[in-house]
PDB file of N, CA and C in Angstrom:
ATOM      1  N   UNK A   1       4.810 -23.944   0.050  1.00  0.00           N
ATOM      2  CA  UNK A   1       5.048 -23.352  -1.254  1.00  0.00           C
ATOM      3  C   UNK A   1       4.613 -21.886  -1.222  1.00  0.00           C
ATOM      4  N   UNK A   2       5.292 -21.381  -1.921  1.00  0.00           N
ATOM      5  CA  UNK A   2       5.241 -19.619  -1.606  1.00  0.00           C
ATOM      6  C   UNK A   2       4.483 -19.288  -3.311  1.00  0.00           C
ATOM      7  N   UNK A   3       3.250 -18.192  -3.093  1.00  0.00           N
ATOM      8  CA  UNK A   3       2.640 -17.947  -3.796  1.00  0.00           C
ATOM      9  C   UNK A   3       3.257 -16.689  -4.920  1.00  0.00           C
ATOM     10  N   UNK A   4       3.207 -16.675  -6.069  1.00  0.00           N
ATOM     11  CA  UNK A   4       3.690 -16.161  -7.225  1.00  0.00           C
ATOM     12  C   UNK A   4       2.818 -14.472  -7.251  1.00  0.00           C
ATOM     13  N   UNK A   5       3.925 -13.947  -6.793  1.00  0.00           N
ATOM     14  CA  UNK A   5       3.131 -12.213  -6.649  1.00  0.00           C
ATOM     15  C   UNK A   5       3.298 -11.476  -8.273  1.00  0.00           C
ATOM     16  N   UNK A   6       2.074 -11.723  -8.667  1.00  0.00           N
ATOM     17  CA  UNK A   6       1.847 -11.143  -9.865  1.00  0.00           C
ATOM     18  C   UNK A   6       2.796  -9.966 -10.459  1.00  0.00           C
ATOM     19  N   UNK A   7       2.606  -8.458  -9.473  1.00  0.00           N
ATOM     20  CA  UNK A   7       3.083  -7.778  -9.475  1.00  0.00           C
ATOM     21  C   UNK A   7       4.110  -7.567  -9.904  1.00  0.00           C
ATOM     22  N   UNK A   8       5.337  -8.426  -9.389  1.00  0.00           N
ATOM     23  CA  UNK A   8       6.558  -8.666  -9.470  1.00  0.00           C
ATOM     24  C   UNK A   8       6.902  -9.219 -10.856  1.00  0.00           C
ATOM     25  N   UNK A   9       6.050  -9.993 -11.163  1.00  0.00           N
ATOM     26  CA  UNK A   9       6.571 -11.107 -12.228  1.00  0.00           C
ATOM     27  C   UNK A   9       6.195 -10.214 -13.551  1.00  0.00           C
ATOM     28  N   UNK A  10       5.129  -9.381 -13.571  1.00  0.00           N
ATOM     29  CA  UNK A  10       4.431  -8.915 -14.904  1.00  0.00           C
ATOM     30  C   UNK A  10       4.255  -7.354 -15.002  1.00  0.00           C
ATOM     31  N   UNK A  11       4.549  -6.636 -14.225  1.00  0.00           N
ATOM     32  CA  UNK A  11       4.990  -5.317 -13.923  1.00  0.00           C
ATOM     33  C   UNK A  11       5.922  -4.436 -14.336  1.00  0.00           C
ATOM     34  N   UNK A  12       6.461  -3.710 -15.234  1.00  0.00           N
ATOM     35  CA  UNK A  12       8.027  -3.059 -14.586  1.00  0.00           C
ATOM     36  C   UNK A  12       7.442  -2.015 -13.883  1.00  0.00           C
ATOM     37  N   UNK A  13       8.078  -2.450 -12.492  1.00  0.00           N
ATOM     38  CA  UNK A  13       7.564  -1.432 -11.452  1.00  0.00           C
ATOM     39  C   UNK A  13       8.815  -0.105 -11.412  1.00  0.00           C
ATOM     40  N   UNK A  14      10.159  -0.964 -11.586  1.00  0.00           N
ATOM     41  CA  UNK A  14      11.306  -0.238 -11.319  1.00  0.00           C
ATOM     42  C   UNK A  14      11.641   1.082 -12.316  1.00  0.00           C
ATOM     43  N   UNK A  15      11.655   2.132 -11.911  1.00  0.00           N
ATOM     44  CA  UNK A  15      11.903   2.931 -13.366  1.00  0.00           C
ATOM     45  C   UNK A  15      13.711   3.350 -13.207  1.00  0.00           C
ATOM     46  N   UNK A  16      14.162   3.673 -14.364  1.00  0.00           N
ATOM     47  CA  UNK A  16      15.407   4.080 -14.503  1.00  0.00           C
ATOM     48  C   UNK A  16      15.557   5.269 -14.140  1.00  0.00           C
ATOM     49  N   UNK A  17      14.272   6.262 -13.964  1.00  0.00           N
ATOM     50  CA  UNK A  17      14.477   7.825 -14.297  1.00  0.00           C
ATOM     51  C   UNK A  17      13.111   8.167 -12.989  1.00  0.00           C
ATOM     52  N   UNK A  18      13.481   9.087 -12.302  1.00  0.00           N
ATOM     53  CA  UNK A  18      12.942   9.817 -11.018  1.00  0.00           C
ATOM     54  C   UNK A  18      11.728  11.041 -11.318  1.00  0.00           C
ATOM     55  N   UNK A  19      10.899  10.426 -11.815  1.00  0.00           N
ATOM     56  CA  UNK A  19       9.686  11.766 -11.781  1.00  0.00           C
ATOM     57  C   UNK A  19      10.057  12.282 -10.829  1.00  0.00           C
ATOM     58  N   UNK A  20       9.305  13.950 -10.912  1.00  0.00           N
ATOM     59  CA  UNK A  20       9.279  14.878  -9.770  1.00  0.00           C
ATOM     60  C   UNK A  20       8.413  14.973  -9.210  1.00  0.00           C
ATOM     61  N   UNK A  21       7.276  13.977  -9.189  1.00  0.00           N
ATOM     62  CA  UNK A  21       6.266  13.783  -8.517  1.00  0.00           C
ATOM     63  C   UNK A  21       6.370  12.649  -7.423  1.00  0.00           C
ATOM     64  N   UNK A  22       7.588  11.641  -7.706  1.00  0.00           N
ATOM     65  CA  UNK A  22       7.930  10.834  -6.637  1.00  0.00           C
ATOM     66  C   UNK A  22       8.452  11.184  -5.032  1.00  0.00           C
ATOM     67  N   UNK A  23       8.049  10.693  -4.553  1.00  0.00           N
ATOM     68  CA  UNK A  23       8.296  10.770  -2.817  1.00  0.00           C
ATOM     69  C   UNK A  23       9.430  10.158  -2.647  1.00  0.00           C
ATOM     70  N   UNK A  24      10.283  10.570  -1.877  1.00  0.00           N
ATOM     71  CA  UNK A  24      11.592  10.125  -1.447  1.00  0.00           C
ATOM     72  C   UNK A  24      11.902   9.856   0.249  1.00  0.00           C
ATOM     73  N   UNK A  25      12.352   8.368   0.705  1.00  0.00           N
ATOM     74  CA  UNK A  25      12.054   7.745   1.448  1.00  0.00           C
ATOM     75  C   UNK A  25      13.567   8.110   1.713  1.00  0.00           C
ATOM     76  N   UNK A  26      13.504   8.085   3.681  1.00  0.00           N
ATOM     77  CA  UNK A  26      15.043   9.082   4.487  1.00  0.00           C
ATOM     78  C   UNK A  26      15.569   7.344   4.507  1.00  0.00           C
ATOM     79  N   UNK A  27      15.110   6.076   4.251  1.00  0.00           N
ATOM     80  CA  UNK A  27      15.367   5.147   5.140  1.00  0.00           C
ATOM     81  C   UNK A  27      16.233   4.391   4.020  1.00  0.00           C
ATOM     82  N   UNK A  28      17.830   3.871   4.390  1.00  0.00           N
ATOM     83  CA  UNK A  28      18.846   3.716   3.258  1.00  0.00           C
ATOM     84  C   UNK A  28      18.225   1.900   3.008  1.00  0.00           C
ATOM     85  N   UNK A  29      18.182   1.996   1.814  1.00  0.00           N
ATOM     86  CA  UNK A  29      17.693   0.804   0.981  1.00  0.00           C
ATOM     87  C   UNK A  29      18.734  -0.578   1.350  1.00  0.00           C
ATOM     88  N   UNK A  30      18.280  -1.613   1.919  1.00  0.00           N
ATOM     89  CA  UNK A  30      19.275  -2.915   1.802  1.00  0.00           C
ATOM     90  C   UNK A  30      18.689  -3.687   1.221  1.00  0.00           C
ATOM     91  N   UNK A  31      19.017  -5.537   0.884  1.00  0.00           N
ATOM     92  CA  UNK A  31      18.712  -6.348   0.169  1.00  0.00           C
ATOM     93  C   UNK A  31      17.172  -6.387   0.504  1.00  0.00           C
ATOM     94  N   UNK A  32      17.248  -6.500   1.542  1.00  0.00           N
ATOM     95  CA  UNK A  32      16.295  -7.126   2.087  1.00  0.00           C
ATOM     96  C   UNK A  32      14.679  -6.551   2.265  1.00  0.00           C
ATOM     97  N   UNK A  33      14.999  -4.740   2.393  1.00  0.00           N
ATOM     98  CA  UNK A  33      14.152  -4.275   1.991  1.00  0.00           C
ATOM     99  C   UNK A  33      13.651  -3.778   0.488  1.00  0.00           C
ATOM    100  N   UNK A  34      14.527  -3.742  -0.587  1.00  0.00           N
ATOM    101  CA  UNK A  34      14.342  -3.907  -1.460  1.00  0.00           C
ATOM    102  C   UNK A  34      13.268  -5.037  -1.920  1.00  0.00           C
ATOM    103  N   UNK A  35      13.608  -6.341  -1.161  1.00  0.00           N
ATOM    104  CA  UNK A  35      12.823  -7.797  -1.420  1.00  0.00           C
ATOM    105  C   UNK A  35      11.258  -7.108  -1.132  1.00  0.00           C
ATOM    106  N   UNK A  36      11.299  -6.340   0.063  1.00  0.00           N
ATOM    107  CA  UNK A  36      10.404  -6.160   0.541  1.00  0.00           C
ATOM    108  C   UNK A  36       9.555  -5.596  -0.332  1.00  0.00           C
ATOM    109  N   UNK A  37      10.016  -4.162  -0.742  1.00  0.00           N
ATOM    110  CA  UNK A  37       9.351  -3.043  -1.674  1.00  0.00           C
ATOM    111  C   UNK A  37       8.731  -3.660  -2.854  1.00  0.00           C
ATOM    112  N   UNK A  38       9.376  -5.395  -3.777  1.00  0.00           N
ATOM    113  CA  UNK A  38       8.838  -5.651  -4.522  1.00  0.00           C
ATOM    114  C   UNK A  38       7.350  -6.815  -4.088  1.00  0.00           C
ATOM    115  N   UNK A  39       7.425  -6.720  -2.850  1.00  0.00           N
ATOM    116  CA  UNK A  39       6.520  -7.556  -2.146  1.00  0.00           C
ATOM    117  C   UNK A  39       5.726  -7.237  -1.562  1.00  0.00           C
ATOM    118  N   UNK A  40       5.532  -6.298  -1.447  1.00  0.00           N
ATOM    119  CA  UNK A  40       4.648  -5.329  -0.335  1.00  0.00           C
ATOM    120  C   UNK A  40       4.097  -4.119  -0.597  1.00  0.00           C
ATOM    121  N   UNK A  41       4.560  -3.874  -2.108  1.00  0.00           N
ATOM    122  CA  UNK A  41       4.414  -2.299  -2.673  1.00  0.00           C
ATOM    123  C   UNK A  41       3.150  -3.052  -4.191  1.00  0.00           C
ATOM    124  N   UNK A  42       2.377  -1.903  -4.105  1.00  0.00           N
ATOM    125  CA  UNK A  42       1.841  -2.431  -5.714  1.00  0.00           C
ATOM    126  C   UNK A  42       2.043  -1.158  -7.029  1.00  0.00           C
ATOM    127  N   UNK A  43       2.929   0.153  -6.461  1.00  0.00           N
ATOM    128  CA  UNK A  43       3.155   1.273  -7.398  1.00  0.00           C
ATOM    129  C   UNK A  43       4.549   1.283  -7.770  1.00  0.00           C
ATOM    130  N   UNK A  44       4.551   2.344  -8.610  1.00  0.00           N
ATOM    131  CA  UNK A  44       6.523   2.487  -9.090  1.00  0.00           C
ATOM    132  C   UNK A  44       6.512   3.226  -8.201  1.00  0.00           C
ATOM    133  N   UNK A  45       8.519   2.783  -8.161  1.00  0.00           N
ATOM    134  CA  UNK A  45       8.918   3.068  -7.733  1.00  0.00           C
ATOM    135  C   UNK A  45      10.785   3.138  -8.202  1.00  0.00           C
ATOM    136  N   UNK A  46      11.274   4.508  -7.833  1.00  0.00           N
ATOM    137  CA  UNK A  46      13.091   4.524  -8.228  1.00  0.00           C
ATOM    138  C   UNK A  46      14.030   4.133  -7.516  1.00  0.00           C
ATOM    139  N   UNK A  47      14.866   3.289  -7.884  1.00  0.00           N
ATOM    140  CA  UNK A  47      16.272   3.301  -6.454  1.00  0.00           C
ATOM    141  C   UNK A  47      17.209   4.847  -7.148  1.00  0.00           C
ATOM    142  N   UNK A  48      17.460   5.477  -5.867  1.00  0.00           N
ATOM    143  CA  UNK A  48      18.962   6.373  -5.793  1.00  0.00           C
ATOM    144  C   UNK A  48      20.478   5.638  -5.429  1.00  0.00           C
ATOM    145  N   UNK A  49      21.149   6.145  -5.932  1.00  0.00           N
ATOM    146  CA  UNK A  49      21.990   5.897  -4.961  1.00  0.00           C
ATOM    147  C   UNK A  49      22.845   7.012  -4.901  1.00  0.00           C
ATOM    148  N   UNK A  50      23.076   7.600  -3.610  1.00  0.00           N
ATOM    149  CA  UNK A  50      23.395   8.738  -3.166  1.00  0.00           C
ATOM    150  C   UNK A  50      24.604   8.635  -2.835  1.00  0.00           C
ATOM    151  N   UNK A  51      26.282   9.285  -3.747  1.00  0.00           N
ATOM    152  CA  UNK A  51      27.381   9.354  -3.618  1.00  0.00           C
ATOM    153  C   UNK A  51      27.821  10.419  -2.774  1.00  0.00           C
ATOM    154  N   UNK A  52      28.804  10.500  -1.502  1.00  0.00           N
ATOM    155  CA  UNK A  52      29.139  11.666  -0.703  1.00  0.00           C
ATOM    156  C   UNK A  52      30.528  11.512  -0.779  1.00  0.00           C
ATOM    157  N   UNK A  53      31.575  12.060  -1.165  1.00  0.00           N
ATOM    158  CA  UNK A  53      32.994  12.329  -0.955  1.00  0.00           C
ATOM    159  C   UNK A  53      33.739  12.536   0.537  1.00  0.00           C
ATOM    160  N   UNK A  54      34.118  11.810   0.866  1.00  0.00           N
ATOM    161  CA  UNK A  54      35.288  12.001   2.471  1.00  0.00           C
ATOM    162  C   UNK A  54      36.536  12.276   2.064  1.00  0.00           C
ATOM    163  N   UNK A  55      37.012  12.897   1.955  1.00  0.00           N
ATOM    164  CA  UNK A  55      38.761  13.078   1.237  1.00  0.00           C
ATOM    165  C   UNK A  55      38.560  12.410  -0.047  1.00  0.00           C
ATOM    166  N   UNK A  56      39.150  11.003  -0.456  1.00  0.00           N
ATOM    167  CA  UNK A  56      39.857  10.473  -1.401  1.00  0.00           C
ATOM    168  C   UNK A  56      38.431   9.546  -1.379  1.00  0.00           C
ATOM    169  N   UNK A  57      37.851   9.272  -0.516  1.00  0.00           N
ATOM    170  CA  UNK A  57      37.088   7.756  -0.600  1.00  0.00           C
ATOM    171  C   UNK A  57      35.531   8.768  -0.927  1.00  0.00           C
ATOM    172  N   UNK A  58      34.719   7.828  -1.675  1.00  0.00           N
ATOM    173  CA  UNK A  58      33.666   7.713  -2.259  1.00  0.00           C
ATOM    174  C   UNK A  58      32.661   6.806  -1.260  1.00  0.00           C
ATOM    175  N   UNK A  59      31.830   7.334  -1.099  1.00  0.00           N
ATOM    176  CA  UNK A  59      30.497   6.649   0.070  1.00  0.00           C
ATOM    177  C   UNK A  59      28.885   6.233  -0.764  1.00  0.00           C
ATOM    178  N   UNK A  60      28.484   5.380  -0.693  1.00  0.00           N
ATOM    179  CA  UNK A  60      27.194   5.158  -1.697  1.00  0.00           C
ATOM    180  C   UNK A  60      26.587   4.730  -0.506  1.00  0.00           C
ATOM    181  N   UNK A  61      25.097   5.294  -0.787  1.00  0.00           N
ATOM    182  CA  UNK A  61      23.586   4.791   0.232  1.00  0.00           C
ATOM    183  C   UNK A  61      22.728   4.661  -1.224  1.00  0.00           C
ATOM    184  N   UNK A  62      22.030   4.078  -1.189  1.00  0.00           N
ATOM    185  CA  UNK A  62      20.395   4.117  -1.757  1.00  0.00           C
ATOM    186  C   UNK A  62      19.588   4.246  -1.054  1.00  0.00           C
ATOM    187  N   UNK A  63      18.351   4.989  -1.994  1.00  0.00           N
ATOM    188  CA  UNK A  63      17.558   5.223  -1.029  1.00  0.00           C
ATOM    189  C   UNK A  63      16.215   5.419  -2.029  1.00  0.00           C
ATOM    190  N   UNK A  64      15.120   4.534  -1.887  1.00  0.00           N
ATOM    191  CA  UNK A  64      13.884   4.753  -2.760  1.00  0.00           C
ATOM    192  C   UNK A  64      13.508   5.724  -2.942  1.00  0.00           C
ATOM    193  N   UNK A  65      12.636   5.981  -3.692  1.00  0.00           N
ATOM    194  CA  UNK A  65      11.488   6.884  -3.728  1.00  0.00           C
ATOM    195  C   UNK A  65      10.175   6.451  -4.636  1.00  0.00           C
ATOM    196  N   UNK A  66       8.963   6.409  -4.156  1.00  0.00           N
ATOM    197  CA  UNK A  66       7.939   5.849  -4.448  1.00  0.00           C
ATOM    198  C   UNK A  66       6.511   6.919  -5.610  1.00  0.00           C
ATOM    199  N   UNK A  67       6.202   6.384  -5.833  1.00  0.00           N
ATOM    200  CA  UNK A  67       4.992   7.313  -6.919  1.00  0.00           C
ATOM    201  C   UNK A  67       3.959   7.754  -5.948  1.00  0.00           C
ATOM    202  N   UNK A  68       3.362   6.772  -5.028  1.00  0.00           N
ATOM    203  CA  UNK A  68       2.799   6.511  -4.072  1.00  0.00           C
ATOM    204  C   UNK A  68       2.952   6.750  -2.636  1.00  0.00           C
ATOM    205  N   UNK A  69       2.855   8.063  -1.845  1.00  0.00           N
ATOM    206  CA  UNK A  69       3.163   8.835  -0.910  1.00  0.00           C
ATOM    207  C   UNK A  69       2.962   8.117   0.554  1.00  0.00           C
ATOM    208  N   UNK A  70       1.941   7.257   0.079  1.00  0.00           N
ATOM    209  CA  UNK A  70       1.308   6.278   1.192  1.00  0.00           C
ATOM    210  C   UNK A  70       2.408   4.792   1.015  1.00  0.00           C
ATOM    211  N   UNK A  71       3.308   4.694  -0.132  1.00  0.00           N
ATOM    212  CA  UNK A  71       4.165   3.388  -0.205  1.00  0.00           C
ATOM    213  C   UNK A  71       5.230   3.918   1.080  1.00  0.00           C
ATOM    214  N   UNK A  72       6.136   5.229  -0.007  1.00  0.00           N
ATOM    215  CA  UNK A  72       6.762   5.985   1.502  1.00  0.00           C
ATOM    216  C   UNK A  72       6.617   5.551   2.144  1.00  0.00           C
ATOM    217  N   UNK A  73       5.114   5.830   3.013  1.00  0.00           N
ATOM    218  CA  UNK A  73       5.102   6.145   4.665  1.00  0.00           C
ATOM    219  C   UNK A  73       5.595   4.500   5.430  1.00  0.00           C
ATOM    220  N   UNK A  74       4.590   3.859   4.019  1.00  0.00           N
ATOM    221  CA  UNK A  74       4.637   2.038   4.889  1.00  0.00           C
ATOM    222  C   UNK A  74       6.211   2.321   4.909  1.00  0.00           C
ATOM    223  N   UNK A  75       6.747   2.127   4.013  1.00  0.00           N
ATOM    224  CA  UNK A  75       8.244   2.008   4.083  1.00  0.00           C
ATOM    225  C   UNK A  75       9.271   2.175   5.253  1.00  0.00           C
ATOM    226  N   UNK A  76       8.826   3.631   5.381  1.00  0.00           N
ATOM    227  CA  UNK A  76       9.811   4.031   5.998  1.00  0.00           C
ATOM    228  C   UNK A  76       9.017   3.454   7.727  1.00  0.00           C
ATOM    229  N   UNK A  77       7.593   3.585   8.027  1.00  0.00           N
ATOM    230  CA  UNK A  77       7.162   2.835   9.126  1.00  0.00           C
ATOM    231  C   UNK A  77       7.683   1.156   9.140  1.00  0.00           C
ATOM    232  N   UNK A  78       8.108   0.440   8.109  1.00  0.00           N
ATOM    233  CA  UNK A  78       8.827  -0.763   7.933  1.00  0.00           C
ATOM    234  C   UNK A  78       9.948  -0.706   8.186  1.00  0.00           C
ATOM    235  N   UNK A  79      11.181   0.010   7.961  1.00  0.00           N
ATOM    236  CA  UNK A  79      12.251  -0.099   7.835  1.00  0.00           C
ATOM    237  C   UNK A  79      12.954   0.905   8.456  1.00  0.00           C
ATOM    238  N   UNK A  80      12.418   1.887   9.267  1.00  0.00           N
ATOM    239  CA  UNK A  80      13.193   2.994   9.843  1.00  0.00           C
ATOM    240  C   UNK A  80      13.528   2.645  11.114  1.00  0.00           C
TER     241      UNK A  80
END
């Protein structure tokens, strides 16, 4: 049985809107690290998602950014 991470359940960690004091992580966000960030992180934190144009087609990445400069580093030492 898997233990109930407080954090997650009673938190809003996620914000809608990007202080300029947040750290921004190079490493593109998937399911899985997302799972992670709410499991492994205990600060806010924003998803991006970063649109780039190729001709006609539209390209999306996400990519976090944390309150917590030291969440970053785990992060991107996790997932890069």
């Amino acid at each position: 049985m898997n233990e109930l991470n407080l954090m997650t359940w009673y938190a809003d960690r996620e914000l809608d809107f990007c202080p300029n004091h947040f750290t921004k992580a190079n490493t593109i966000l998937t399911d899985e690290s997302k799972l992670w960030i709410y499991e492994k992180c205990v600060g806010r934190f924003y998803i991006h998602e970063l649109v780039t144009q190729n001709n006609l087609f539209f390209f999306g990445e996400t990519v976090p950014y944390f309150e917590d400069p030291q969440e970053a580093v785990m992060y991107e030492l996790a997932w890069s």
